[in-house]
PDB file of N, CA and C in Angstrom:
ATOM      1  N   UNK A   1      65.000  -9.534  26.874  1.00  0.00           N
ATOM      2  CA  UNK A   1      64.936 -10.981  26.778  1.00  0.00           C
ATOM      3  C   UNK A   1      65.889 -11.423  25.670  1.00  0.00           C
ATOM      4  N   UNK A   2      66.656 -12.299  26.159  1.00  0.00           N
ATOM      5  CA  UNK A   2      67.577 -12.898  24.854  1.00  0.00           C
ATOM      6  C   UNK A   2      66.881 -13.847  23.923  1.00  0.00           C
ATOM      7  N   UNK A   3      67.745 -13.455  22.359  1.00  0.00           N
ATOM      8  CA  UNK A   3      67.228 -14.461  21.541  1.00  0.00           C
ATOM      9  C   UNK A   3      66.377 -16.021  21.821  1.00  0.00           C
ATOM     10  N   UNK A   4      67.184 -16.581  22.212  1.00  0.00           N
ATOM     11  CA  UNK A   4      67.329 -18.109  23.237  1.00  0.00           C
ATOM     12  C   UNK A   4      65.322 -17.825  24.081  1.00  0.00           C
ATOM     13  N   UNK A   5      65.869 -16.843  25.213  1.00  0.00           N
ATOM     14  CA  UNK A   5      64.054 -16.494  25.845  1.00  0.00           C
ATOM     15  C   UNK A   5      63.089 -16.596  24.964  1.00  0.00           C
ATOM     16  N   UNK A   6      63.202 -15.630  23.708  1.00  0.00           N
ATOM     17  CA  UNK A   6      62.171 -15.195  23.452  1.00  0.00           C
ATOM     18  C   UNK A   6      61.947 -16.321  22.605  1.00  0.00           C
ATOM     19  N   UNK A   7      62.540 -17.498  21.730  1.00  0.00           N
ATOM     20  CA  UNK A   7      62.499 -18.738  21.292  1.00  0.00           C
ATOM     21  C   UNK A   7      61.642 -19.614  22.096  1.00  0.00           C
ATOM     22  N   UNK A   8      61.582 -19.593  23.052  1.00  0.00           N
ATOM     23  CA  UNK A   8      61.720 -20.276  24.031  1.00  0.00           C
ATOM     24  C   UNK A   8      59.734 -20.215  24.419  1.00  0.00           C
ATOM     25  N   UNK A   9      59.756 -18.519  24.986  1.00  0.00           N
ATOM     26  CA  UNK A   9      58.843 -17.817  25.112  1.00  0.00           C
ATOM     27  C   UNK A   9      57.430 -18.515  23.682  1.00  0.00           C
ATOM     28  N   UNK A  10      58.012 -18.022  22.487  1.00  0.00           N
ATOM     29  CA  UNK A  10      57.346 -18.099  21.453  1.00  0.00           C
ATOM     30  C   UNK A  10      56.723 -19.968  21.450  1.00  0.00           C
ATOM     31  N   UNK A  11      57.862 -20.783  21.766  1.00  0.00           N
ATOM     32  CA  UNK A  11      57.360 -22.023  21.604  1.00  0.00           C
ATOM     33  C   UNK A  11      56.268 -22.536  22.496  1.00  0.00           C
ATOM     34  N   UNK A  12      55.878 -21.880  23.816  1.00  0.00           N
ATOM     35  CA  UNK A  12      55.262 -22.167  24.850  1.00  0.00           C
ATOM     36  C   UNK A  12      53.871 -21.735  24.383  1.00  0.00           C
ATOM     37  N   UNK A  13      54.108 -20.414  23.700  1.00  0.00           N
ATOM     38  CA  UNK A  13      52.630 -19.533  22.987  1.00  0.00           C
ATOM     39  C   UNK A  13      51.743 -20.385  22.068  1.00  0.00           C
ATOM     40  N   UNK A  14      52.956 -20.938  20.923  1.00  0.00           N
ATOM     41  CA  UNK A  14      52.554 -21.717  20.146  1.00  0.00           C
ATOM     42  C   UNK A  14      52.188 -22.984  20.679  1.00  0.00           C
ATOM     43  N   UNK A  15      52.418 -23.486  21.435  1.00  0.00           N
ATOM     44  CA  UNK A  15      51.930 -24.959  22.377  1.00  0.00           C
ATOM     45  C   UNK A  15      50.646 -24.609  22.704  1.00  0.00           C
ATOM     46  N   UNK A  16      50.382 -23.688  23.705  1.00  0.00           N
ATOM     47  CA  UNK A  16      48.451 -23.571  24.132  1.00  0.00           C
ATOM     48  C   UNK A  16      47.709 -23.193  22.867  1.00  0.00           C
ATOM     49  N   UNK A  17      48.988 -22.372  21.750  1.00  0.00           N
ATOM     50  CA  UNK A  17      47.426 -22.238  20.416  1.00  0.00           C
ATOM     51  C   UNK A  17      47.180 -23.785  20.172  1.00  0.00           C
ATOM     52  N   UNK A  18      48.204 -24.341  19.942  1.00  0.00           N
ATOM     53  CA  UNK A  18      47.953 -26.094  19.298  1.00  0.00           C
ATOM     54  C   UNK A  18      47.115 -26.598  19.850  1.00  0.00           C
ATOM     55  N   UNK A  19      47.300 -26.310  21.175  1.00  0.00           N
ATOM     56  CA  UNK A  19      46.210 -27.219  22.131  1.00  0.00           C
ATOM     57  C   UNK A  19      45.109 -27.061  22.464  1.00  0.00           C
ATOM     58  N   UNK A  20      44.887 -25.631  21.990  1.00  0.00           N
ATOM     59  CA  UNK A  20      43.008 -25.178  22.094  1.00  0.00           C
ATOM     60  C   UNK A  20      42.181 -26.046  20.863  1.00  0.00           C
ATOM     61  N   UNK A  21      41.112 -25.550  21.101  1.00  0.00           N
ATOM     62  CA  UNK A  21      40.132 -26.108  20.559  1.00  0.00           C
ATOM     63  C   UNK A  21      40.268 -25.753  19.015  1.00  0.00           C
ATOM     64  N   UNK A  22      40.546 -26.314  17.905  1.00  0.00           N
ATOM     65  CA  UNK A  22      40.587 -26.175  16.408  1.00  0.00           C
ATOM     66  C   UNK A  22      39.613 -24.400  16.052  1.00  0.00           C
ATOM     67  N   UNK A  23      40.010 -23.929  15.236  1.00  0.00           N
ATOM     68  CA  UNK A  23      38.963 -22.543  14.901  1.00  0.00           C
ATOM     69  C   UNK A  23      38.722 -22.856  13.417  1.00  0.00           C
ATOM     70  N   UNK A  24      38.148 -21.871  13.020  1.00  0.00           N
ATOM     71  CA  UNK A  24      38.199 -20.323  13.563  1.00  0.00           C
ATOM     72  C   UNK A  24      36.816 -20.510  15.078  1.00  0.00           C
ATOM     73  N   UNK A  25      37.131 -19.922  15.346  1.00  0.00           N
ATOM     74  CA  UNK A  25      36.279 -19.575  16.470  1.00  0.00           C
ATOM     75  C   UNK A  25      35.370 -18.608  15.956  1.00  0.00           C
ATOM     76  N   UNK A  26      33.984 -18.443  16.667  1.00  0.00           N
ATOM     77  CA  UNK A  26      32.949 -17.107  16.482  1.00  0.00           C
ATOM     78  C   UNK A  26      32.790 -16.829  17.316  1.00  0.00           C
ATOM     79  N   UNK A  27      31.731 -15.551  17.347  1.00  0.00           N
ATOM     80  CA  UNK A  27      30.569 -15.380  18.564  1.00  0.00           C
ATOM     81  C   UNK A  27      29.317 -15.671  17.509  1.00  0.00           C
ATOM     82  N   UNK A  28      28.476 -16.333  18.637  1.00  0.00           N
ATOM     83  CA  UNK A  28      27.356 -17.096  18.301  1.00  0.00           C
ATOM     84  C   UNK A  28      26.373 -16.349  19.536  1.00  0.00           C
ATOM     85  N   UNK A  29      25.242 -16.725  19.960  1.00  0.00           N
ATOM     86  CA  UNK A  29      24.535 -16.800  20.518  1.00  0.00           C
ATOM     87  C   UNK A  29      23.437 -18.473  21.283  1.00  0.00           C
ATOM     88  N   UNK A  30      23.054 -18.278  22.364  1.00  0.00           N
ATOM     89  CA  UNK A  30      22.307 -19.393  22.663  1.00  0.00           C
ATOM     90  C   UNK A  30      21.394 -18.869  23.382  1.00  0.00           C
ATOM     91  N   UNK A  31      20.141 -18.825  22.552  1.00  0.00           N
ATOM     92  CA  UNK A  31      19.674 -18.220  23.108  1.00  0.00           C
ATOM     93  C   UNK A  31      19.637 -16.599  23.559  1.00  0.00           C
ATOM     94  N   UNK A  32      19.594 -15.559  24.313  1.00  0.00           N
ATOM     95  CA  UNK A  32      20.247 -14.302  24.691  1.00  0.00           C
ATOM     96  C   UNK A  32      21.592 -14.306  25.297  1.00  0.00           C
ATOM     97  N   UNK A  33      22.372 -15.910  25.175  1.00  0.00           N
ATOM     98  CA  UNK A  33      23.594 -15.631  25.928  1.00  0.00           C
ATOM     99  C   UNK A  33      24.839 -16.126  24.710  1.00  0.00           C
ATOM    100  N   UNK A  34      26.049 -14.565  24.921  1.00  0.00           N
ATOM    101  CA  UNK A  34      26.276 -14.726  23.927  1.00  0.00           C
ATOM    102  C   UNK A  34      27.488 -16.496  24.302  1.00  0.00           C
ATOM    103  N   UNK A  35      28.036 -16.701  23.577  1.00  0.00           N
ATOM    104  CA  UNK A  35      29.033 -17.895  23.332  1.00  0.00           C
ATOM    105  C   UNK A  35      29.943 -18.028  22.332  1.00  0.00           C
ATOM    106  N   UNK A  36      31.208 -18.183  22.528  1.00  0.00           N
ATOM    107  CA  UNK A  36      32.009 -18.986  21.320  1.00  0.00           C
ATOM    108  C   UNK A  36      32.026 -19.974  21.149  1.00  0.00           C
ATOM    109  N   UNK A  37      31.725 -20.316  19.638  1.00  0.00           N
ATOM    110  CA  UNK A  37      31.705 -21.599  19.037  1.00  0.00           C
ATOM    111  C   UNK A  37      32.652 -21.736  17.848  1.00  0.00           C
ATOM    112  N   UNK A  38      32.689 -23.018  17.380  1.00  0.00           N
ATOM    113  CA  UNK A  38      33.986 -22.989  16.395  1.00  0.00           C
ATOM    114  C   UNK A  38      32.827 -23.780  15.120  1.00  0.00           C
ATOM    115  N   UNK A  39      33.519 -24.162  13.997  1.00  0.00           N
ATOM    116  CA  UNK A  39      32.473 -24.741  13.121  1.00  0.00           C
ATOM    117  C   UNK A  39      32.635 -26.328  13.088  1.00  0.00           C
ATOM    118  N   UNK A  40      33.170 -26.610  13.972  1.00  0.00           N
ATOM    119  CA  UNK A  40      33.337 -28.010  13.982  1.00  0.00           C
ATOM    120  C   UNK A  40      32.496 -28.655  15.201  1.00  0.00           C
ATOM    121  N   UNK A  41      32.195 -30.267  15.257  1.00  0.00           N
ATOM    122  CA  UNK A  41      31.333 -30.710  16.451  1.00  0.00           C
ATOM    123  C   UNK A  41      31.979 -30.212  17.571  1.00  0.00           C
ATOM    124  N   UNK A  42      32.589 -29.800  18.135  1.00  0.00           N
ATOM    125  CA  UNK A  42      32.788 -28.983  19.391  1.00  0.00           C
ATOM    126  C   UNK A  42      31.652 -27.810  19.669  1.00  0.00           C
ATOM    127  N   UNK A  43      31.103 -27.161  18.895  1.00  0.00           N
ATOM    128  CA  UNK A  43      29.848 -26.620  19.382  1.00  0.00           C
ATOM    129  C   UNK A  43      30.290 -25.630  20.346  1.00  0.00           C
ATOM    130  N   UNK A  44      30.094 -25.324  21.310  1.00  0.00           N
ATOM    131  CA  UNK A  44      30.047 -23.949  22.152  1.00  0.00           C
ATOM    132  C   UNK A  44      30.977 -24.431  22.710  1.00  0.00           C
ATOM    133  N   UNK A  45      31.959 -23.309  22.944  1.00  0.00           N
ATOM    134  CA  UNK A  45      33.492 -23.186  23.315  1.00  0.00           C
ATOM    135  C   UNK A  45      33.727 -22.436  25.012  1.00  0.00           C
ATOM    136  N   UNK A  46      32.435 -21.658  25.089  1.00  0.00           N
ATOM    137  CA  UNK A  46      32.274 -20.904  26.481  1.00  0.00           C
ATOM    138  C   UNK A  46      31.340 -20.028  26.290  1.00  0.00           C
ATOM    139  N   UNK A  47      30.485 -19.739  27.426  1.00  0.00           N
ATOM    140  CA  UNK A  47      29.809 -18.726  27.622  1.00  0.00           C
ATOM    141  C   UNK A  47      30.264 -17.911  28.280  1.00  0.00           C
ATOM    142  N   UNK A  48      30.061 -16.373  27.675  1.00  0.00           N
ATOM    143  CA  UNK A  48      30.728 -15.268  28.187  1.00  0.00           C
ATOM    144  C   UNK A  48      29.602 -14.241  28.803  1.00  0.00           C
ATOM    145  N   UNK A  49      30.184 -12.978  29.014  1.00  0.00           N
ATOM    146  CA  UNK A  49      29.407 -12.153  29.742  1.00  0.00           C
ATOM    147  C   UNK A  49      29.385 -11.625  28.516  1.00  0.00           C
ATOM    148  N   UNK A  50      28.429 -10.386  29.103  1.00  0.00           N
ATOM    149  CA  UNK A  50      28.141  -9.117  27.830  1.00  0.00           C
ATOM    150  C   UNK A  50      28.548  -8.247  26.979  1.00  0.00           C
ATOM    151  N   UNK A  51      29.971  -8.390  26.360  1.00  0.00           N
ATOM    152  CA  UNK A  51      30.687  -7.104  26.154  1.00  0.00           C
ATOM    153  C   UNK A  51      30.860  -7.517  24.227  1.00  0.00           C
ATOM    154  N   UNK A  52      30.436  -7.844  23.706  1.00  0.00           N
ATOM    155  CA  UNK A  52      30.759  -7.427  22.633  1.00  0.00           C
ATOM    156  C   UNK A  52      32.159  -7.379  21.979  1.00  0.00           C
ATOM    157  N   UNK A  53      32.918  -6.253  22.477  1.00  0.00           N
ATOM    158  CA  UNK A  53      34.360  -6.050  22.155  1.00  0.00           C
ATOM    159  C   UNK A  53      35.175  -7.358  23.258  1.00  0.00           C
ATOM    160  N   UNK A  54      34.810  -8.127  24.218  1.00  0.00           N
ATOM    161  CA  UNK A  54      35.775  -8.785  24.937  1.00  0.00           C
ATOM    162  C   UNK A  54      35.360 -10.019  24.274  1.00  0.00           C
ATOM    163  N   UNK A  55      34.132 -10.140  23.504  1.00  0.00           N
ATOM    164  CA  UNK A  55      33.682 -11.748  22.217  1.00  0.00           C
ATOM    165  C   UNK A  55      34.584 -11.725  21.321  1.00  0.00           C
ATOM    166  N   UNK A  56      34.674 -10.544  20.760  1.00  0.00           N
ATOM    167  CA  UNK A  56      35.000 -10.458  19.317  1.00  0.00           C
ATOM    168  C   UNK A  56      36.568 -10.973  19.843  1.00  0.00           C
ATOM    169  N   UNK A  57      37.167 -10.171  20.705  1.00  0.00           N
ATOM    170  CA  UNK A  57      38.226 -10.304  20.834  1.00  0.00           C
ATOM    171  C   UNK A  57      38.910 -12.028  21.222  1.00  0.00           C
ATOM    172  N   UNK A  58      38.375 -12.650  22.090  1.00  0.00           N
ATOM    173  CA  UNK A  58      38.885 -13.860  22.386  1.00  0.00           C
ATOM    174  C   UNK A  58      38.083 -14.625  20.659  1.00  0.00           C
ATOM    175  N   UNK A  59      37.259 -14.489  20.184  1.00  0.00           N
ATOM    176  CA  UNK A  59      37.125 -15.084  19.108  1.00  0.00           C
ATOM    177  C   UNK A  59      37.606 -15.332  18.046  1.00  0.00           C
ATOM    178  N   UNK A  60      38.788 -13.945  17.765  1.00  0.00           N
ATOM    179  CA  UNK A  60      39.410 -14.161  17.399  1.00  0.00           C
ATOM    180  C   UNK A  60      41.269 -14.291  17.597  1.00  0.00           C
ATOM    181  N   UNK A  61      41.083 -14.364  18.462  1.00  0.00           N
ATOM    182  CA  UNK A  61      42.611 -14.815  19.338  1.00  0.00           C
ATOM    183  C   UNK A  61      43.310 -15.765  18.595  1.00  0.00           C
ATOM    184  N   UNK A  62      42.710 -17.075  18.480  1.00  0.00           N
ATOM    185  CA  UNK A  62      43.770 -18.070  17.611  1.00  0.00           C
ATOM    186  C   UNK A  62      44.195 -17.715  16.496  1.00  0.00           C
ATOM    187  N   UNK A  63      43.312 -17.055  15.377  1.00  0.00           N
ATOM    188  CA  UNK A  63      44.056 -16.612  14.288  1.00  0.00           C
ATOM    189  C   UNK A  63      44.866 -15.460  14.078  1.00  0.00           C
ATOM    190  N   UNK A  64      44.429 -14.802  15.107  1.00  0.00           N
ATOM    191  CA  UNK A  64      45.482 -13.421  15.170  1.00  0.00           C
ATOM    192  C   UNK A  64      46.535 -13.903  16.222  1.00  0.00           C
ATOM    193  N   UNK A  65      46.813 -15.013  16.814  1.00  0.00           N
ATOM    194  CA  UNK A  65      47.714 -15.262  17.549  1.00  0.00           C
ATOM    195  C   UNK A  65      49.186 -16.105  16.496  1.00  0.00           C
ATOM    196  N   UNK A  66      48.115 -16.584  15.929  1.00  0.00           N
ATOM    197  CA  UNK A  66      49.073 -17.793  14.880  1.00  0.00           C
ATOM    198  C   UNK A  66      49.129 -16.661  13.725  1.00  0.00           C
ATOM    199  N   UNK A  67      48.815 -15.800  13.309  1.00  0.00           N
ATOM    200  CA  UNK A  67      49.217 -14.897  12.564  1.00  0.00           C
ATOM    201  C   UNK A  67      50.858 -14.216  12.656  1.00  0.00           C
ATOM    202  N   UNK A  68      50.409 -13.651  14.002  1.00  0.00           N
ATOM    203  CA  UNK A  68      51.461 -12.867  14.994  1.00  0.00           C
ATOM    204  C   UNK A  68      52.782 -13.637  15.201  1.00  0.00           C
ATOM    205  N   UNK A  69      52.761 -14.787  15.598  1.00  0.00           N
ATOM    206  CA  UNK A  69      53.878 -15.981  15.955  1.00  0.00           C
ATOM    207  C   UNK A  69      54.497 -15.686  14.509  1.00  0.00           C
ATOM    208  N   UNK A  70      53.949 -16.149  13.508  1.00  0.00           N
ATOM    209  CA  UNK A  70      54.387 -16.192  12.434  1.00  0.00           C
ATOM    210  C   UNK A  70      55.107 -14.884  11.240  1.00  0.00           C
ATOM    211  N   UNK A  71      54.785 -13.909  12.105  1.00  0.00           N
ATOM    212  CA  UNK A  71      55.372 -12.552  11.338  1.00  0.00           C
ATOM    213  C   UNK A  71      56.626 -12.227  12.384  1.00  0.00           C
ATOM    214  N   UNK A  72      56.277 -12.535  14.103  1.00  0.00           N
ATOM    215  CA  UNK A  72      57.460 -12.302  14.827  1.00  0.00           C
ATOM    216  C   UNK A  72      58.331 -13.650  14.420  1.00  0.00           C
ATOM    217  N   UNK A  73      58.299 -14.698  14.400  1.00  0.00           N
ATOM    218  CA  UNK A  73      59.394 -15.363  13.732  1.00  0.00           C
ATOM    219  C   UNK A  73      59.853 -15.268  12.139  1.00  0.00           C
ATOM    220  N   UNK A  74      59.268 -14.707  11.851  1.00  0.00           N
ATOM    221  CA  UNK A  74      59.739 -14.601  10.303  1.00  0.00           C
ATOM    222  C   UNK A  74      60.794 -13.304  10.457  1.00  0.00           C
ATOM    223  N   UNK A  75      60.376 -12.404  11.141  1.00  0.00           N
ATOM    224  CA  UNK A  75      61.066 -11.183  11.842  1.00  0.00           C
ATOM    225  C   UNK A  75      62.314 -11.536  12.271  1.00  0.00           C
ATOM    226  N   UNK A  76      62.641 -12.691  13.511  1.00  0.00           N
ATOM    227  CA  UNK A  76      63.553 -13.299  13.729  1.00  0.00           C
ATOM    228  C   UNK A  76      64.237 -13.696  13.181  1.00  0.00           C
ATOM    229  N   UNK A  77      64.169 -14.534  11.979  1.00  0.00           N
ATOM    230  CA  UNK A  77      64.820 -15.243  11.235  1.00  0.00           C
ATOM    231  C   UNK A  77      65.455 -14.239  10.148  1.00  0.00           C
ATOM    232  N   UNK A  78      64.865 -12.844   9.726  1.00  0.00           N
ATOM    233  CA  UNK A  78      65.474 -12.326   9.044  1.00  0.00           C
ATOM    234  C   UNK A  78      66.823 -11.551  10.161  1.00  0.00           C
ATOM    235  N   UNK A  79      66.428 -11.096  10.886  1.00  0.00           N
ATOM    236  CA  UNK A  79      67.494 -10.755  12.195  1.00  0.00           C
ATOM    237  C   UNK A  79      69.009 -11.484  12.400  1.00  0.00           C
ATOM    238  N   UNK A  80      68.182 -12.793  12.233  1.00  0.00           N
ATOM    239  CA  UNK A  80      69.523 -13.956  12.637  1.00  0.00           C
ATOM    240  C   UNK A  80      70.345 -13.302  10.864  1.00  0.00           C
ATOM    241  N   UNK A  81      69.844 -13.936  10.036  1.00  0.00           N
ATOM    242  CA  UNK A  81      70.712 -13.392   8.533  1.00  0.00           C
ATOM    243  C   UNK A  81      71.101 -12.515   8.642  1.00  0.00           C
ATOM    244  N   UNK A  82      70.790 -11.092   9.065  1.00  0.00           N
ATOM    245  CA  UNK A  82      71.325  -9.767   8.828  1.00  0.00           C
ATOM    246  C   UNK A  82      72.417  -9.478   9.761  1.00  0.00           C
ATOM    247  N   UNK A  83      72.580 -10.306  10.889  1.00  0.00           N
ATOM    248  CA  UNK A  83      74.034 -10.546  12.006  1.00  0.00           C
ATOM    249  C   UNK A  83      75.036 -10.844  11.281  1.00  0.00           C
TER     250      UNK A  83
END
């Protein structure tokens, strides 16, 4: 993928984080069913099935996503200088 793509790519990623629901996100419970919730009035974000490792994981998606964006463009930008 060329520079240009993966710019491109990255801005589209960063658009659906913007546009989800504010975090951090958790896993919570309601009852015996588990759910993500965030700490703001948004309240329960989805109810999921049973897995534990597939909660944790989308729960924490936005911050390890906006983490990630931000070390691969910082990555980039040192790339572009070192050309």
């Amino acid at each position: 993928m060329s520079t240009d793509g993966a710019r491109a790519r990255l801005a589209e990623i960063r658009a659906r984080l913007e546009a989800a629901t504010p975090g951090p996100w958790r896993l919570g419970y309601d009852g015996d069913h588990p759910v993500i919730e965030n700490d703001q009035a948004h309240g329960v974000l989805a109810f999921l099935p049973q897995r534990d490792g597939d909660l944790d994981l989308i729960a924490h998606a936005p911050g390890d996503m906006a983490w990630l964006l931000g070390e691969l463009e910082a990555c980039m930008r040192a790339r572009e200088i070192l050309k």
